[in-house]
N, C-alpha and C. Protein backbone atom coordinates (compact mmCIF):
# COMPACT_ATOMS: atom_id res chain seq x y z
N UNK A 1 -43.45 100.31 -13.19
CA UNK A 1 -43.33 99.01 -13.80
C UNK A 1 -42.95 98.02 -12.72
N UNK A 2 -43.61 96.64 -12.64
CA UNK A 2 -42.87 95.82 -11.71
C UNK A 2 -42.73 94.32 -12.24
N UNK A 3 -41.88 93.38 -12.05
CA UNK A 3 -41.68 92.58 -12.80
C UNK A 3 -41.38 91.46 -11.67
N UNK A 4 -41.92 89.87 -12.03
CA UNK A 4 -42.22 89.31 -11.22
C UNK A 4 -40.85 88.11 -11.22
N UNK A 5 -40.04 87.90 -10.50
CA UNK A 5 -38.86 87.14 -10.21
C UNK A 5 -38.78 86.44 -9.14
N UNK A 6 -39.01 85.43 -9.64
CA UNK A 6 -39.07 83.74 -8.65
C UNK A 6 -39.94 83.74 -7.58
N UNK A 7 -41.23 84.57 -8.26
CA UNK A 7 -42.36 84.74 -7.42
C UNK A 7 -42.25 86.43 -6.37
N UNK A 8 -41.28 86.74 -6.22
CA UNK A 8 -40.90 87.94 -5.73
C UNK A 8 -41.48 88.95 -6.80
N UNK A 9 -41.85 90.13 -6.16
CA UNK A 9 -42.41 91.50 -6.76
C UNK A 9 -41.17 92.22 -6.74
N UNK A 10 -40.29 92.63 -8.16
CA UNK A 10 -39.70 94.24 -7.55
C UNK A 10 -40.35 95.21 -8.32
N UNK A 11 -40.45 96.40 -7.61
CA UNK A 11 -40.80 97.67 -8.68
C UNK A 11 -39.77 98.15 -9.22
N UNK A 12 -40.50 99.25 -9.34
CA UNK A 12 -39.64 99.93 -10.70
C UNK A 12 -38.07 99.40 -10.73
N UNK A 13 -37.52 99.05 -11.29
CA UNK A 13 -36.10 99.17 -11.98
C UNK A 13 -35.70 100.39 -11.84
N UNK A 14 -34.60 100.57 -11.05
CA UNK A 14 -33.68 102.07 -10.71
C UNK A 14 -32.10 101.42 -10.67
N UNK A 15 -31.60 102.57 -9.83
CA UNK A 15 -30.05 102.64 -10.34
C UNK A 15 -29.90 101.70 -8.33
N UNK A 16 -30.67 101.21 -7.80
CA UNK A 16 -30.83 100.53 -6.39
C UNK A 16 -30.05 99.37 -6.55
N UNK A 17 -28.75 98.94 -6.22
CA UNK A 17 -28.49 97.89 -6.96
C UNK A 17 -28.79 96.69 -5.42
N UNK A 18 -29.48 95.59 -6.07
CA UNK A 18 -29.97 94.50 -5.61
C UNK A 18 -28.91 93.14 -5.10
N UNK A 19 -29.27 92.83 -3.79
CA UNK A 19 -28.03 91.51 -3.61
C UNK A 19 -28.28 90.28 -4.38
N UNK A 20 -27.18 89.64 -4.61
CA UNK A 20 -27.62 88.19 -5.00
C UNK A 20 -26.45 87.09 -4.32
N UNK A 21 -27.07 86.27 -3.91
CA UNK A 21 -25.73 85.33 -3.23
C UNK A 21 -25.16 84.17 -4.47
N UNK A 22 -23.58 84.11 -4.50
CA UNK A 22 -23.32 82.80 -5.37
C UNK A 22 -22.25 81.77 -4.96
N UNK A 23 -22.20 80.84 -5.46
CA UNK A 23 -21.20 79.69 -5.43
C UNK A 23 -19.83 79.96 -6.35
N UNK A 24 -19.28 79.40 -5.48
CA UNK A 24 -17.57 79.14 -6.53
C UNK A 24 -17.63 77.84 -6.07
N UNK A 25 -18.07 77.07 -7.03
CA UNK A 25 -17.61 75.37 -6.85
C UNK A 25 -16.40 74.81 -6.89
N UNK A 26 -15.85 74.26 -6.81
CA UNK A 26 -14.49 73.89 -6.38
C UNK A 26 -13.71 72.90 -6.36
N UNK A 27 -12.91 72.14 -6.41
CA UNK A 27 -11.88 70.78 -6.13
C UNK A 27 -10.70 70.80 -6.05
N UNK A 28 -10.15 70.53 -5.35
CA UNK A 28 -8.43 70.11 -5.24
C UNK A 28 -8.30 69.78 -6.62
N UNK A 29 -6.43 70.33 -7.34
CA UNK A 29 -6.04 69.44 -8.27
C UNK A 29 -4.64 69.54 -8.24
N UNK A 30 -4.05 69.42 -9.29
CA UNK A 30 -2.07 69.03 -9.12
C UNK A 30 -1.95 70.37 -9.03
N UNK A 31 -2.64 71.36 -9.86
CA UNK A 31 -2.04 72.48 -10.20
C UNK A 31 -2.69 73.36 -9.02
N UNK A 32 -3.77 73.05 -8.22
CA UNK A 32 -3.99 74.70 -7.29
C UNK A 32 -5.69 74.00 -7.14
N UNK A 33 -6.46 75.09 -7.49
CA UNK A 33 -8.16 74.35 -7.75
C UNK A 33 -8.77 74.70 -8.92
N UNK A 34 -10.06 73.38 -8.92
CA UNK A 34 -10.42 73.65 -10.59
C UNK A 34 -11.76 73.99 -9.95
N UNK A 35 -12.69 75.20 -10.84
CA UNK A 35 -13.97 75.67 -10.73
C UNK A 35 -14.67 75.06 -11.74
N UNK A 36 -15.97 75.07 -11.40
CA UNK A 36 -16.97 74.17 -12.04
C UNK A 36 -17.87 75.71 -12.36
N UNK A 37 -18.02 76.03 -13.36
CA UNK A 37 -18.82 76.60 -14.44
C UNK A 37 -19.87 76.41 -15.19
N UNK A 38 -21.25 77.19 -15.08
CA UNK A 38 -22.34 76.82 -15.90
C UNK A 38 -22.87 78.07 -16.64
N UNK A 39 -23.36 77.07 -17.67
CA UNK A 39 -23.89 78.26 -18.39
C UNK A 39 -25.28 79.16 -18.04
N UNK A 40 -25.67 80.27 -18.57
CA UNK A 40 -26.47 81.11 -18.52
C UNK A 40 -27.30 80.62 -19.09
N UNK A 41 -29.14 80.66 -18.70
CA UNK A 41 -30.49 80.09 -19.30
C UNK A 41 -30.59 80.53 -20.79
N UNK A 42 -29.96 82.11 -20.44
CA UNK A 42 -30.39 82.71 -22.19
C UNK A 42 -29.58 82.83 -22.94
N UNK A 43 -28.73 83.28 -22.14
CA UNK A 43 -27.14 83.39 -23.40
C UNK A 43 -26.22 82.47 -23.94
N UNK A 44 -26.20 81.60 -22.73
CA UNK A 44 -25.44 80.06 -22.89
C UNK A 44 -23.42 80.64 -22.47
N UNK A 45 -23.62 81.90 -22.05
CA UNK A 45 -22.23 82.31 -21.37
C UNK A 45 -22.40 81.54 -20.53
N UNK A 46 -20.44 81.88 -19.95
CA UNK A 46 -20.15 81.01 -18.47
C UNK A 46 -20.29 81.87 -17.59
N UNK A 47 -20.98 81.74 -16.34
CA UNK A 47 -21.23 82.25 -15.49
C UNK A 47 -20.68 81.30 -13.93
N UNK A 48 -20.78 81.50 -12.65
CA UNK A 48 -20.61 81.28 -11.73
C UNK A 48 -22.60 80.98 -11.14
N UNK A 49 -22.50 79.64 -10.60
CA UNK A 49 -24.29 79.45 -10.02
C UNK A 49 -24.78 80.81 -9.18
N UNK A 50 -25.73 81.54 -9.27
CA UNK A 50 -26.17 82.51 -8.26
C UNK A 50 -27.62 82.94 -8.47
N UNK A 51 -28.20 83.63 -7.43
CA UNK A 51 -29.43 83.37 -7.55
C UNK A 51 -29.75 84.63 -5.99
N UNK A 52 -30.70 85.20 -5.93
CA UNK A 52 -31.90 86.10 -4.99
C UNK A 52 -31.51 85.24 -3.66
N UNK A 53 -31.69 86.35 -2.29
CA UNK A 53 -31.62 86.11 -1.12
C UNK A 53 -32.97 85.03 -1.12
N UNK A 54 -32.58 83.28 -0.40
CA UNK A 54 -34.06 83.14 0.28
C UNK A 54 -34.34 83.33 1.37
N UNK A 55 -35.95 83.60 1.44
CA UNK A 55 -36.19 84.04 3.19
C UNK A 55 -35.53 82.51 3.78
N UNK A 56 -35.29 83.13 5.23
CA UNK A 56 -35.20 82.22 5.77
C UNK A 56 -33.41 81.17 5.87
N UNK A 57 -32.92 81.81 5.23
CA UNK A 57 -31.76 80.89 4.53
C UNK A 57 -30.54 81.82 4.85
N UNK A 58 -29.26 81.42 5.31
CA UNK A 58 -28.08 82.19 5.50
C UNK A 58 -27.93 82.77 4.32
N UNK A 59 -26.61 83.55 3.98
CA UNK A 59 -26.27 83.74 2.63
C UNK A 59 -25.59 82.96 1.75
N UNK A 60 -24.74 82.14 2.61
CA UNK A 60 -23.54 80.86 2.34
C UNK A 60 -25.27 79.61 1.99
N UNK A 61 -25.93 79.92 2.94
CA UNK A 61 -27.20 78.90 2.99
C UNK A 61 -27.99 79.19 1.28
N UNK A 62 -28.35 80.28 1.14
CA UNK A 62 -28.78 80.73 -0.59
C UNK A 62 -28.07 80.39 -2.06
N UNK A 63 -26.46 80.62 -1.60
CA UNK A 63 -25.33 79.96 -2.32
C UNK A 63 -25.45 78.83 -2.55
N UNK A 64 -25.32 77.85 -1.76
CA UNK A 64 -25.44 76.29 -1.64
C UNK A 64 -26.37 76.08 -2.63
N UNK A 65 -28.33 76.79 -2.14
CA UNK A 65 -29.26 76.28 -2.76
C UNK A 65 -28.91 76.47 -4.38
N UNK A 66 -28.45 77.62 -4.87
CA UNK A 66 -28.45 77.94 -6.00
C UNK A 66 -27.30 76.72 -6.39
N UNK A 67 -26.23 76.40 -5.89
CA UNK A 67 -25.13 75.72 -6.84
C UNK A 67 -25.74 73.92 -7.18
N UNK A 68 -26.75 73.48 -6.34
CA UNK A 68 -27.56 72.45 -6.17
C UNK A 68 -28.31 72.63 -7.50
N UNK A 69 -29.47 73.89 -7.21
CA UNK A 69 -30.55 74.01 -8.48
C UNK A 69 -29.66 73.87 -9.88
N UNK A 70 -28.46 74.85 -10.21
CA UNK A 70 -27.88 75.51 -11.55
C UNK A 70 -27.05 74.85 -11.79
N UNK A 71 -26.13 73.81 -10.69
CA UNK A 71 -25.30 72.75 -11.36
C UNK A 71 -25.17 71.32 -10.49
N UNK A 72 -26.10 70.64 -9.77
CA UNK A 72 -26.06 69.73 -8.91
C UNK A 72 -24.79 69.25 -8.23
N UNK A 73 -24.68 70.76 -7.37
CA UNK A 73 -23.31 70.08 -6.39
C UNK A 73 -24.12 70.45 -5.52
N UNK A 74 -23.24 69.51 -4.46
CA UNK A 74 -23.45 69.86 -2.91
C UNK A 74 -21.74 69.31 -2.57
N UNK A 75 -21.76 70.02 -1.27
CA UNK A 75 -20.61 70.13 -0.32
C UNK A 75 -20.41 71.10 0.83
N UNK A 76 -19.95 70.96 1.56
CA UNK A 76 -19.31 71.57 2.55
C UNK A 76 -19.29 73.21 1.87
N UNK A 77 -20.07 74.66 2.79
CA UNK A 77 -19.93 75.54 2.38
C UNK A 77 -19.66 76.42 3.59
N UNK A 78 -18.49 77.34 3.64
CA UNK A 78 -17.99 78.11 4.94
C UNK A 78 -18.96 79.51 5.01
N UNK A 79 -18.91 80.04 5.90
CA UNK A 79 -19.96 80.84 5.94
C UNK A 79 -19.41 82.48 5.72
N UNK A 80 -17.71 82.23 5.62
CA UNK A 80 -16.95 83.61 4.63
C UNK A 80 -17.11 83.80 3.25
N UNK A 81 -17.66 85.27 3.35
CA UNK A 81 -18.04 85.87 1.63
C UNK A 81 -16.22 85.80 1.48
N UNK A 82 -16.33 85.18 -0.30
CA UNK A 82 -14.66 84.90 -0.86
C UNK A 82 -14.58 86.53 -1.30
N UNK A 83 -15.54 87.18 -1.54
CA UNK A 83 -15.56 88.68 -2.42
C UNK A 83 -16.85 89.09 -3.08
N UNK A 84 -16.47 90.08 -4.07
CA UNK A 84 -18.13 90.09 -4.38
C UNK A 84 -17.75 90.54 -5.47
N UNK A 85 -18.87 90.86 -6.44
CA UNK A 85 -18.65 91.38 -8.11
C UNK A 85 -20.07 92.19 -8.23
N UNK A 86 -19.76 92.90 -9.43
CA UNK A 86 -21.65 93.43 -9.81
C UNK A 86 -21.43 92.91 -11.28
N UNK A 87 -22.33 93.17 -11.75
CA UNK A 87 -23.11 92.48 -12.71
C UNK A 87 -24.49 93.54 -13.22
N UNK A 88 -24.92 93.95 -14.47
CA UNK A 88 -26.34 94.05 -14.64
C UNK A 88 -27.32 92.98 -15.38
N UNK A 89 -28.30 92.72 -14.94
CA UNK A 89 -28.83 91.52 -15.08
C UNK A 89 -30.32 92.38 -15.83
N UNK A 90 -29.85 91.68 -16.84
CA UNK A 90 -31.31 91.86 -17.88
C UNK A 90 -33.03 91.56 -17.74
N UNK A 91 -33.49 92.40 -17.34
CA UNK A 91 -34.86 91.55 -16.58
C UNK A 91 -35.82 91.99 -18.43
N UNK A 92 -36.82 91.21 -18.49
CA UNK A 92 -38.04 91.77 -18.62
C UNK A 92 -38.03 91.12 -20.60
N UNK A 93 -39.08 91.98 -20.55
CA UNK A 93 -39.07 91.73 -22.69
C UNK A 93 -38.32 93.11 -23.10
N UNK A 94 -38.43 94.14 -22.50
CA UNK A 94 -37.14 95.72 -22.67
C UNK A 94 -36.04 95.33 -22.16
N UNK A 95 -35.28 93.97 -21.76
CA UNK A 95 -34.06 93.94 -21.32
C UNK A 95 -33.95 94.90 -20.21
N UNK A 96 -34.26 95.66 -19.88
CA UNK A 96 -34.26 96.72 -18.59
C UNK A 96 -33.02 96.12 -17.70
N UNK A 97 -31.77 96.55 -17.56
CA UNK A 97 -31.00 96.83 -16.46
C UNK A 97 -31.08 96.75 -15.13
N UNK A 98 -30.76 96.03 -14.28
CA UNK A 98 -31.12 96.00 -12.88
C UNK A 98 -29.69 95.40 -12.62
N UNK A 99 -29.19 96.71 -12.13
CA UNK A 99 -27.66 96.23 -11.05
C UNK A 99 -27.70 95.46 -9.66
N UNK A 100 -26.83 94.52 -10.11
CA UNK A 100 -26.56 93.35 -8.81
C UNK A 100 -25.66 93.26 -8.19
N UNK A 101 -25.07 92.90 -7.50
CA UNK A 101 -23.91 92.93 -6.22
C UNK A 101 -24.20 91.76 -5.89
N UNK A 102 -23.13 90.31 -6.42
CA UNK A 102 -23.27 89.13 -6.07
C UNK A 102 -21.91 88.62 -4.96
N UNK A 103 -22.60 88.37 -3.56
CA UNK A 103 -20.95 87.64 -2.45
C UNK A 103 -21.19 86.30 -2.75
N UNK A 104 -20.05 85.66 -3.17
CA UNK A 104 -19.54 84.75 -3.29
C UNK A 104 -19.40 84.14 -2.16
N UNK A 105 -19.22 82.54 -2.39
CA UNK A 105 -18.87 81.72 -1.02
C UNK A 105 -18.44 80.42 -1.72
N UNK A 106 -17.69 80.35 -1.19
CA UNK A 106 -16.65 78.94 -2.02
C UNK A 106 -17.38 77.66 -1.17
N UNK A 107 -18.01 76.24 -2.04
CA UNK A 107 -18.21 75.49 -1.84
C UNK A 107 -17.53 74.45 -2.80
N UNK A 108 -16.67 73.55 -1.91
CA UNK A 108 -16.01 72.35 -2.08
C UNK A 108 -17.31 71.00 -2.31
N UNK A 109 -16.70 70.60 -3.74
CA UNK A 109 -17.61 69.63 -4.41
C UNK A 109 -17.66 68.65 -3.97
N UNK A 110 -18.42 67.86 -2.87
CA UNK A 110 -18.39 66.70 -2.41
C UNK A 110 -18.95 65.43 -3.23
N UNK A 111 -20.42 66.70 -3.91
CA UNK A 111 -20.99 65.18 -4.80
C UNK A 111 -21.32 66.11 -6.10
N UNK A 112 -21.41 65.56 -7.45
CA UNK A 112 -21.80 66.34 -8.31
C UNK A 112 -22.85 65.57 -9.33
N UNK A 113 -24.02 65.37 -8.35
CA UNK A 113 -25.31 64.84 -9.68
C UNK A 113 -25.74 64.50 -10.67
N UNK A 114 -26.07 63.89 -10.74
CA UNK A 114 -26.28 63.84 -12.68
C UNK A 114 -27.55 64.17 -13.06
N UNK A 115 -28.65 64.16 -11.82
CA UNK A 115 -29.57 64.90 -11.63
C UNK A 115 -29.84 66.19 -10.86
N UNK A 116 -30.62 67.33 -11.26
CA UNK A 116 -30.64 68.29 -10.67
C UNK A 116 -32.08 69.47 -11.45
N UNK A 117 -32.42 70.27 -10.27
CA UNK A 117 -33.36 70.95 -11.11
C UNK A 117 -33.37 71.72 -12.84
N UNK A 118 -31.97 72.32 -12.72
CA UNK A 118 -31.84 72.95 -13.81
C UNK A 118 -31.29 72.26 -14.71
N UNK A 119 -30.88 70.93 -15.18
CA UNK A 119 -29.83 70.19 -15.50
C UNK A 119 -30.60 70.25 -17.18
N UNK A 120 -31.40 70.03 -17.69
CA UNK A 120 -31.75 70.42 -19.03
C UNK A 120 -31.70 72.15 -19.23
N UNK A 121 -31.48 73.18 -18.80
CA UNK A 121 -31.36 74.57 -18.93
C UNK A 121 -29.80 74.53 -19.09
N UNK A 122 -29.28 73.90 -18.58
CA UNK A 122 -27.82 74.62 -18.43
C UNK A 122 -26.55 73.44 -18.94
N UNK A 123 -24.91 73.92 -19.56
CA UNK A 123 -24.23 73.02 -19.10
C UNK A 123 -23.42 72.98 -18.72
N UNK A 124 -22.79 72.21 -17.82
CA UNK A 124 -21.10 72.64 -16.89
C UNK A 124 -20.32 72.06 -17.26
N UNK A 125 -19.26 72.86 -16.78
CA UNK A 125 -17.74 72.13 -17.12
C UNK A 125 -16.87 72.50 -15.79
N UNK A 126 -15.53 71.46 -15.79
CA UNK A 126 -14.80 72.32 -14.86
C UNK A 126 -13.37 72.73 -15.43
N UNK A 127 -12.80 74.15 -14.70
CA UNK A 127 -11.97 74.74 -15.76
C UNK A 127 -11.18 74.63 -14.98
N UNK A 128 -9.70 75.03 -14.34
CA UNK A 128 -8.31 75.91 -13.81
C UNK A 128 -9.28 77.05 -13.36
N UNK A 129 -8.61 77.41 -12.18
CA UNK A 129 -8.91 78.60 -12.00
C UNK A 129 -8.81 79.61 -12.90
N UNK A 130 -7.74 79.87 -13.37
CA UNK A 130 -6.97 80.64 -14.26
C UNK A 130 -7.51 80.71 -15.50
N UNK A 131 -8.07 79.63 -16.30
CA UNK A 131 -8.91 79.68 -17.39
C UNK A 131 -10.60 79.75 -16.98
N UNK A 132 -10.92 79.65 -15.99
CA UNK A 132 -12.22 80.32 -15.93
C UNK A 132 -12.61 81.46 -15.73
N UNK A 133 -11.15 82.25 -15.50
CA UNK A 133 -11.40 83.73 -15.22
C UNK A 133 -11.54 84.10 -16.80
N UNK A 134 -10.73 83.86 -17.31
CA UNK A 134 -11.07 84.04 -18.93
C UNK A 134 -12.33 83.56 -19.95
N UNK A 135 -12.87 82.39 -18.90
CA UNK A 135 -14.30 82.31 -19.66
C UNK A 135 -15.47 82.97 -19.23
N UNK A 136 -15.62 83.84 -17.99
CA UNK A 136 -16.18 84.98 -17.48
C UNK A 136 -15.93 86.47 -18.39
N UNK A 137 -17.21 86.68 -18.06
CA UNK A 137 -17.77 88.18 -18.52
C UNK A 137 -16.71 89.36 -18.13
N UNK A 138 -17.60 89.06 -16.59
CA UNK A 138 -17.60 90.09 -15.58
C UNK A 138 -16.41 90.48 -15.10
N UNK A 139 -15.59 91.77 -15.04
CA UNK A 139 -13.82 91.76 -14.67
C UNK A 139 -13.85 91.36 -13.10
N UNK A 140 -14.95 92.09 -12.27
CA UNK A 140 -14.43 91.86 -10.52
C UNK A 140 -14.47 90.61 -10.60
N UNK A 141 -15.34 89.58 -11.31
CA UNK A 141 -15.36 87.80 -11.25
C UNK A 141 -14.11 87.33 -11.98
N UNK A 142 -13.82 87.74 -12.63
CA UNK A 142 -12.44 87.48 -13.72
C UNK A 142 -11.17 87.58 -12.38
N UNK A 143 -10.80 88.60 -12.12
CA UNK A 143 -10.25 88.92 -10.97
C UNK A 143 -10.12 87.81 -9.59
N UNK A 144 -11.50 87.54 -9.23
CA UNK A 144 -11.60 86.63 -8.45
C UNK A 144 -11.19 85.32 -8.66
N UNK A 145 -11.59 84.87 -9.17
CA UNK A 145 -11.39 83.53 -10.12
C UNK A 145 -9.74 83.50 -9.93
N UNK A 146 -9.44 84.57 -10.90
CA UNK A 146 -7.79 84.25 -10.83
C UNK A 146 -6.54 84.27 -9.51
N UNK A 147 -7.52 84.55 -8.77
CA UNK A 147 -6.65 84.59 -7.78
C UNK A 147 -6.78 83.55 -6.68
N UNK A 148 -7.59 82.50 -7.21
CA UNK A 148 -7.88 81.50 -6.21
C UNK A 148 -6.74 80.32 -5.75
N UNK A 149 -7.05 80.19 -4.47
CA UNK A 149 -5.56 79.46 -4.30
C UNK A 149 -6.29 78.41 -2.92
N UNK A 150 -5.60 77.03 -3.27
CA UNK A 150 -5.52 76.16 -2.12
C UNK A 150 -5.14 76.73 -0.89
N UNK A 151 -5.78 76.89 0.51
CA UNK A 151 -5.40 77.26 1.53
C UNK A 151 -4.28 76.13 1.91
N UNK A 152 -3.82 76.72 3.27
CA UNK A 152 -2.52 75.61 3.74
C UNK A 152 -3.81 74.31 4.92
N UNK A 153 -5.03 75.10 5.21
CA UNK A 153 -5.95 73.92 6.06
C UNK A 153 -6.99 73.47 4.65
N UNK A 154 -6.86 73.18 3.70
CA UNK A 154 -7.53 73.29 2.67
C UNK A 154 -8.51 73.91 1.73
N UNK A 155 -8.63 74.66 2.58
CA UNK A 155 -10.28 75.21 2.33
C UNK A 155 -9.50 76.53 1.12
N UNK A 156 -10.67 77.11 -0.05
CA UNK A 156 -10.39 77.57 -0.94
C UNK A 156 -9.89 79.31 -0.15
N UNK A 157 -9.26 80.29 -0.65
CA UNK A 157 -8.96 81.32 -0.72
C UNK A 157 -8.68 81.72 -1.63
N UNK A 158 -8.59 83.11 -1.81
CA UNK A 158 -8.21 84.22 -2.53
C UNK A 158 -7.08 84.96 -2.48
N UNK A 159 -5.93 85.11 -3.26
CA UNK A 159 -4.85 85.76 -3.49
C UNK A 159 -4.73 86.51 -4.50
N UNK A 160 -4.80 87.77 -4.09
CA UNK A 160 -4.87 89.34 -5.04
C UNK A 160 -3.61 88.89 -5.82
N UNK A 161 -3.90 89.34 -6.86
CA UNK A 161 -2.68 89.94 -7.75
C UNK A 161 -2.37 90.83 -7.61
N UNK A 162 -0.71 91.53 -7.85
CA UNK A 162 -0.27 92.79 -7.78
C UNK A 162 -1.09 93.56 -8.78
N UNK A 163 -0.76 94.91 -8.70
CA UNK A 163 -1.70 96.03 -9.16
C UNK A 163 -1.24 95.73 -10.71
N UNK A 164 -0.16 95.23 -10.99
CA UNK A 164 0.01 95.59 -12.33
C UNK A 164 -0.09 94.40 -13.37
N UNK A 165 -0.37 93.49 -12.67
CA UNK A 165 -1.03 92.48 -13.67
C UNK A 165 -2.18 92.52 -14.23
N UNK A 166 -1.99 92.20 -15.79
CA UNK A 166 -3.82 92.26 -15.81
C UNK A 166 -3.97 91.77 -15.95
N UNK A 167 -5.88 91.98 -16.53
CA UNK A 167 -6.81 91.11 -16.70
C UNK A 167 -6.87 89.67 -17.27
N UNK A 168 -7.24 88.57 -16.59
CA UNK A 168 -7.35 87.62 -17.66
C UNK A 168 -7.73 88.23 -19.01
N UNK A 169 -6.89 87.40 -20.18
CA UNK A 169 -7.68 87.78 -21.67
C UNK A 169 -7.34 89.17 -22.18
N UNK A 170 -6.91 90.41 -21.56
CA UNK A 170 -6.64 91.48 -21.71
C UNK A 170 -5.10 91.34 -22.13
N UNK A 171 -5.58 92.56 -22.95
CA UNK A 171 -3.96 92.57 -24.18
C UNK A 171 -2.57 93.34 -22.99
N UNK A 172 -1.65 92.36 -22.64
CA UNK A 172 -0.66 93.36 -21.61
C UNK A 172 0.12 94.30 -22.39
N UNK A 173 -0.13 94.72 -23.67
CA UNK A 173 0.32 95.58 -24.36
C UNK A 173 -0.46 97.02 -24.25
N UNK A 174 -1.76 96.21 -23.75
CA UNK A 174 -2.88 97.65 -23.52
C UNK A 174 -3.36 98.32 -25.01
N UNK A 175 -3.03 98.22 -26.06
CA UNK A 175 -3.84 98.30 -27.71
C UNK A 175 -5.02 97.40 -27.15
């Protein structure tokens, strides 16, 4: 079986899991940083912008393009993966499974469009860090999200939580 994605050929669908590069959009605020969130074409979940390696294009460089197409930002993007998550991504009219492995790269919102390619497909908002981990699916993105923190030279980072905190949204009673 092969199924045709953004003009790209893959075959068969296996257990091969596939890269995808994405954005964590971003802004300074009182409380730490707020992420900018869009929804999914089919489901209308919140997701993080991401999208297929392009030829030719860094990975921080693929990130960018996608957070432009899926939510019209541009800004300043560093060329450190923030982390990564998987995901299975539904291809086809059988829904068929195809595991992804998406690195992140934090881009700071310089301008945010009111035009953009996808801008009738999708809609954004911007959340708290902390509450966008809770409007995510995915736990390694949930995870991420919550641990985002203003650097001391500004630029966005990541701060683990101890082992025994959980999940955004997850009962700390564990029922």
């Amino acid at each position: 079986m092969t199924i045709d994605i953004k003009g790209g050929t893959l075959s068969a669908i296996g257990t091969e899991p596939r890269t995808q590069y994405g954005a964590i959009c971003w802004r300074p605020s009182k409380d730490g940083v707020q992420v900018l969130l869009v929804t999914s074409r089919e489901t209308g979940r919140w997701v993080v912008p991401k999208g297929w390696p392009i030829k030719g294009m860094t990975p921080e460089q693929s990130a960018a393009r996608e957070a432009w197409e899926e939510a019209g930002v541009r800004g300043p993007t560093r060329p450190h993966c923030l982390g990564i998550y998987s995901y299975d991504k539904l291809i086809g009219p059988t829904r068929s499974a195809l595991p992804c492995v998406v690195a992140l790269y934090g881009i700071k919102v310089a301008e945010l469009a009111k035009r953009f390619p996808e801008r009738q497909q999708r809609r954004r908002k911007w959340f708290s860090a902390t509450k966008a981990a809770t409007k995510v699916d995915e736990p390694e993105l949930q995870i991420l999200l919550a641990g985002l923190v203003r650097a001391n030279d500004g630029t966005l980072a990541f701060r683990p939580a101890s082992d025994d905190t959980p999940l955004p949204g997850a009962d700390p009673g564990g029922s």
